[in-house]
N, C-alpha and C. Protein backbone atom coordinates (compact mmCIF):
# COMPACT_ATOMS: atom_id res chain seq x y z
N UNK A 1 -10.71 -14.49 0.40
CA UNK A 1 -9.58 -13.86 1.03
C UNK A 1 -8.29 -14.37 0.40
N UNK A 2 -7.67 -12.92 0.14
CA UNK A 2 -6.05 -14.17 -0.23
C UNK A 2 -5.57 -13.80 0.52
N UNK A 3 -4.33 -15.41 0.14
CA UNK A 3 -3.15 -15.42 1.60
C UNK A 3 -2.36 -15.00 1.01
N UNK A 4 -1.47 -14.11 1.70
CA UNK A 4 -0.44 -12.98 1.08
C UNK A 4 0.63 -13.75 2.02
N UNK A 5 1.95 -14.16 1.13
CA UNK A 5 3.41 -14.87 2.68
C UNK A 5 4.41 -13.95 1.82
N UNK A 6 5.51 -13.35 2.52
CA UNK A 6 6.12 -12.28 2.55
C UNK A 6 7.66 -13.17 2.95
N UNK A 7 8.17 -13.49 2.05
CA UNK A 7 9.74 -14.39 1.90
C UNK A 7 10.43 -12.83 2.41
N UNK A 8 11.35 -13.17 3.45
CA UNK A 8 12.28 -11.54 3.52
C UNK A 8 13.43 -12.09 4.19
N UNK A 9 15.01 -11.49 3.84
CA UNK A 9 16.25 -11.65 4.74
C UNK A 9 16.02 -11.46 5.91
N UNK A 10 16.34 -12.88 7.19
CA UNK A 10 16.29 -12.59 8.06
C UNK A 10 17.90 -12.14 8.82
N UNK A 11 18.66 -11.41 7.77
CA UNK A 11 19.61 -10.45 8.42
C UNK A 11 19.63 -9.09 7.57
N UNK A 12 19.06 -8.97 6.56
CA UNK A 12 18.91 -7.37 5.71
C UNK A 12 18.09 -6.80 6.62
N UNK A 13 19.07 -5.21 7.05
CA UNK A 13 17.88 -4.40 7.73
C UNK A 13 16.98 -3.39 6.56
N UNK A 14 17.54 -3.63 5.49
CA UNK A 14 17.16 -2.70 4.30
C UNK A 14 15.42 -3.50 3.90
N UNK A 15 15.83 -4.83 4.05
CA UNK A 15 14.85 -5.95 3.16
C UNK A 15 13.86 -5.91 4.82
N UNK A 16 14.01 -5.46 5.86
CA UNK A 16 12.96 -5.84 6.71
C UNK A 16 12.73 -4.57 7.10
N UNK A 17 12.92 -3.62 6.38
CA UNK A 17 12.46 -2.08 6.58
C UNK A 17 11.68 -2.05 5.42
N UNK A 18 11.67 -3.03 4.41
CA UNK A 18 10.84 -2.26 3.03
C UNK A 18 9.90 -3.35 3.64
N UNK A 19 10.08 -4.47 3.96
CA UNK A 19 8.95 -5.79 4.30
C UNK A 19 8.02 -4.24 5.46
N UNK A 20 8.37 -3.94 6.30
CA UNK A 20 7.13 -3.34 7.32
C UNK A 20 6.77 -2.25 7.00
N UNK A 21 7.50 -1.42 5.67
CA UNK A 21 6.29 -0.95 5.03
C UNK A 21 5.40 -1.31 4.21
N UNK A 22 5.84 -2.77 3.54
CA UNK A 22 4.70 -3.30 2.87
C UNK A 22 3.28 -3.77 3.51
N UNK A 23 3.95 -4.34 4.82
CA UNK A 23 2.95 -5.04 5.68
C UNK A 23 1.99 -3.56 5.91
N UNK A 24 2.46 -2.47 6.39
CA UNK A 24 1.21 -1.00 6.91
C UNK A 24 1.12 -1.05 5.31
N UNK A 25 1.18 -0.91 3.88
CA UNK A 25 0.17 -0.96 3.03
C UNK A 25 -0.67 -1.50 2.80
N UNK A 26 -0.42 -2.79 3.21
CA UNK A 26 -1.33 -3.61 2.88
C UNK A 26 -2.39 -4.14 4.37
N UNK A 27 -2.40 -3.29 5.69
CA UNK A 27 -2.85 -4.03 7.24
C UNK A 27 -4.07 -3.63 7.13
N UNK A 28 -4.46 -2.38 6.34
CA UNK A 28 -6.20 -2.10 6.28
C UNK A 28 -7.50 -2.60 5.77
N UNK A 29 -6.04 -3.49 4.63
CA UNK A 29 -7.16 -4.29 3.64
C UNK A 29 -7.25 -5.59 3.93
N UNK A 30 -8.47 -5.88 4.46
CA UNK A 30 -9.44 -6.80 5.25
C UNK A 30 -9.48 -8.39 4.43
N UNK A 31 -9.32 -8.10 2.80
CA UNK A 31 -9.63 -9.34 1.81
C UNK A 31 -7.96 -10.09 1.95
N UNK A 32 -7.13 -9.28 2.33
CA UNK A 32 -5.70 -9.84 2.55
C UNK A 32 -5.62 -10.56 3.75
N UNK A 33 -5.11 -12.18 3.78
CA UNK A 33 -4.05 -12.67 5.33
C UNK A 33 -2.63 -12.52 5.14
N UNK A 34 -1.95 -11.53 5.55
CA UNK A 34 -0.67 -11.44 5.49
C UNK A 34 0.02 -11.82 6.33
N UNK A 35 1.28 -13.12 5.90
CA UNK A 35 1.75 -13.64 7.14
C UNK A 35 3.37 -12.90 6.69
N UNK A 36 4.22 -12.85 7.42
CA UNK A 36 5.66 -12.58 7.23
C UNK A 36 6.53 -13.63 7.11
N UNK A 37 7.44 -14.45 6.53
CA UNK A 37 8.57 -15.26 7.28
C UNK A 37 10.01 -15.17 6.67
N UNK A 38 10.68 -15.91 7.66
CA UNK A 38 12.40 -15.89 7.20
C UNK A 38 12.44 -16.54 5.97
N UNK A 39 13.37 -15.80 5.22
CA UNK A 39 13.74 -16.51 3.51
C UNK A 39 15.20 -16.63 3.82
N UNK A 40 15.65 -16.96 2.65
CA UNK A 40 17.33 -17.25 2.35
C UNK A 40 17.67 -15.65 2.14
N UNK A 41 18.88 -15.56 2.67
CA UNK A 41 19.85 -14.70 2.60
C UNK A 41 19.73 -13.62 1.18
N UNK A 42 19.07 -12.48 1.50
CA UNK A 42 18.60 -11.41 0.58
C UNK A 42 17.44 -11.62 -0.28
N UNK A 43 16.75 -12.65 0.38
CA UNK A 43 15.44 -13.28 -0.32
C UNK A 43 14.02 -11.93 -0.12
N UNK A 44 13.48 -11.37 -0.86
CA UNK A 44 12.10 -10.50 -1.06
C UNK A 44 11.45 -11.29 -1.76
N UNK A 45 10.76 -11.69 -1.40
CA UNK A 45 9.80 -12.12 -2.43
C UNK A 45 8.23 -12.60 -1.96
N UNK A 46 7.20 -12.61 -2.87
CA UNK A 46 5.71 -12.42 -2.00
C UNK A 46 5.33 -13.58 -2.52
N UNK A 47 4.42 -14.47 -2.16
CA UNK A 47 3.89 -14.85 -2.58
C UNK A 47 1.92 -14.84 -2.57
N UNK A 48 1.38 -14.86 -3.29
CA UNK A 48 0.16 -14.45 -3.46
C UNK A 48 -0.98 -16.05 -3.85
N UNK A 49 -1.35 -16.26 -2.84
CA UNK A 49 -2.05 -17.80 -3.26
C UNK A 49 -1.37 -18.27 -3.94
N UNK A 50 0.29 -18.98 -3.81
CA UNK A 50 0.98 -19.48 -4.63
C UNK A 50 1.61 -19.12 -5.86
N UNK A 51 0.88 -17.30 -6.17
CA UNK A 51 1.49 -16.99 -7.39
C UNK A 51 2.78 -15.94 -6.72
N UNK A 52 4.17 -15.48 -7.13
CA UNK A 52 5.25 -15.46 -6.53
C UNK A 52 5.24 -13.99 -7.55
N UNK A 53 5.44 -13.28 -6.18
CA UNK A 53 6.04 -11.54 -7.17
C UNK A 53 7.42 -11.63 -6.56
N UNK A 54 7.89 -11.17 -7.00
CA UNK A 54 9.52 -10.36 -6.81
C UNK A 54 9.68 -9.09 -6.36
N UNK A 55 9.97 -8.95 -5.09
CA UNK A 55 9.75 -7.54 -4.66
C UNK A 55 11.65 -6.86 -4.60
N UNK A 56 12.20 -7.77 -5.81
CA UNK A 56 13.61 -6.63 -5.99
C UNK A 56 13.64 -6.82 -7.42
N UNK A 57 13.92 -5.74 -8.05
CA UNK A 57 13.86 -5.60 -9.47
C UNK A 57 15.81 -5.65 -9.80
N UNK A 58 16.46 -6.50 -9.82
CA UNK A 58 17.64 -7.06 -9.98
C UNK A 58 18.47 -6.71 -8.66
N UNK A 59 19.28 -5.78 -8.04
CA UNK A 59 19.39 -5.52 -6.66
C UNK A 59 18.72 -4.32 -6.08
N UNK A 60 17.92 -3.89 -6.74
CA UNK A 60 17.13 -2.65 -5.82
C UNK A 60 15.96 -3.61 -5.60
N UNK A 61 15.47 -3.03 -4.77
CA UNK A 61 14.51 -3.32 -3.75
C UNK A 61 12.69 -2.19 -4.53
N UNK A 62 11.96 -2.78 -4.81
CA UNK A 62 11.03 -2.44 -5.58
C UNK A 62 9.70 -1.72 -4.54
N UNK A 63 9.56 -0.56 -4.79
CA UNK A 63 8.82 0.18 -3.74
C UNK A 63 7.48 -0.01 -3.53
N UNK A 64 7.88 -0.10 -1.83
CA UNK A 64 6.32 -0.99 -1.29
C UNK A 64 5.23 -0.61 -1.54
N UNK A 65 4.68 0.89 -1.99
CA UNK A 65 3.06 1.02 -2.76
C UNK A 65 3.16 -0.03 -3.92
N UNK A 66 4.31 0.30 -4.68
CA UNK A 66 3.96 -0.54 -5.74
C UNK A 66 3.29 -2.16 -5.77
N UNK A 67 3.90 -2.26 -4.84
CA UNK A 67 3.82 -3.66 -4.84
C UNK A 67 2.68 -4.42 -3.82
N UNK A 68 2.24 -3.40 -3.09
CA UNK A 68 0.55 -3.42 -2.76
C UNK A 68 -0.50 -3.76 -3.39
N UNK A 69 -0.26 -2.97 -4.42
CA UNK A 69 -1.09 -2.66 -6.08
C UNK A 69 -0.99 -4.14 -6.55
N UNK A 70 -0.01 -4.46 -6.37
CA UNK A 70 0.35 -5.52 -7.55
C UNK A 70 0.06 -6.75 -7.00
N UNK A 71 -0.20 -6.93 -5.35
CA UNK A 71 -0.69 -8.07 -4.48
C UNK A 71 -2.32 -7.59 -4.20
N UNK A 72 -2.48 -6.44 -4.66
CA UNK A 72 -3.62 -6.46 -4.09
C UNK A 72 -4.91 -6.75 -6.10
N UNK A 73 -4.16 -6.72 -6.59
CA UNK A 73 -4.59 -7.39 -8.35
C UNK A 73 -4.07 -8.53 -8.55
N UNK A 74 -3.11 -9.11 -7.93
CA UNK A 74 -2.57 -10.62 -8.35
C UNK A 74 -3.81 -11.69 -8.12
N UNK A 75 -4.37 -12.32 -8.82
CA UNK A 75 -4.94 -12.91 -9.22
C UNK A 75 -6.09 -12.66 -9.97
N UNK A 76 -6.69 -11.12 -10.40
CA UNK A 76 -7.76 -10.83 -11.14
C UNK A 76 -7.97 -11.15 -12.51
N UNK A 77 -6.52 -11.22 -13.60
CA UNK A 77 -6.26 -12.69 -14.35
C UNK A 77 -7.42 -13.24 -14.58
N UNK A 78 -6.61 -14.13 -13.73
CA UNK A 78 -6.85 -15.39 -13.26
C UNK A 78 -8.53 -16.05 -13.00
N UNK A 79 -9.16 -14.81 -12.57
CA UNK A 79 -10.38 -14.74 -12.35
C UNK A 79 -11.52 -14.47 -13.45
N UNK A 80 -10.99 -13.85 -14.14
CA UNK A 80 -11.42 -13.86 -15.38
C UNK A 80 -12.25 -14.93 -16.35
């Protein structure tokens, strides 16, 4: 199972509207623990068993299928 932690502004309503659609992409899939918590001030960011995605691509905000995809392959690498 990976642990999926979800860094998000706890005052952006933009950054905690894209965080709860990430969370319903990712709530079906069973191999994920997704926890949520408060980050620093405009903070997105995932972390994936310690490996760290960036869920804003300089100030836009990087769209939550995408980034499903990209937590739900982060570590296959690795596995290799």
């Amino acid at each position: 199972m990976k642990n999926v932690t979800i860094h998000r502004c706890p005052v952006c309503d933009n950054i905690k509207a894209q965080t709860d659609q990430l969370v319903a992409n990712l709530k079906s899939d069973q191999s994920l623990n997704v926890n949520v918590v408060d980050g620093a001030r405009g903070e997105f960011t995932i972390e994936v068993d310690g490996n760290r995605i960036d869920g804003k691509s300089g100030d836009s905000l990087r769209d939550a299928s995408e980034l499903a995809s990209e937590i739900r392959g982060a570590g296959a690498a690795q596995a290799r």
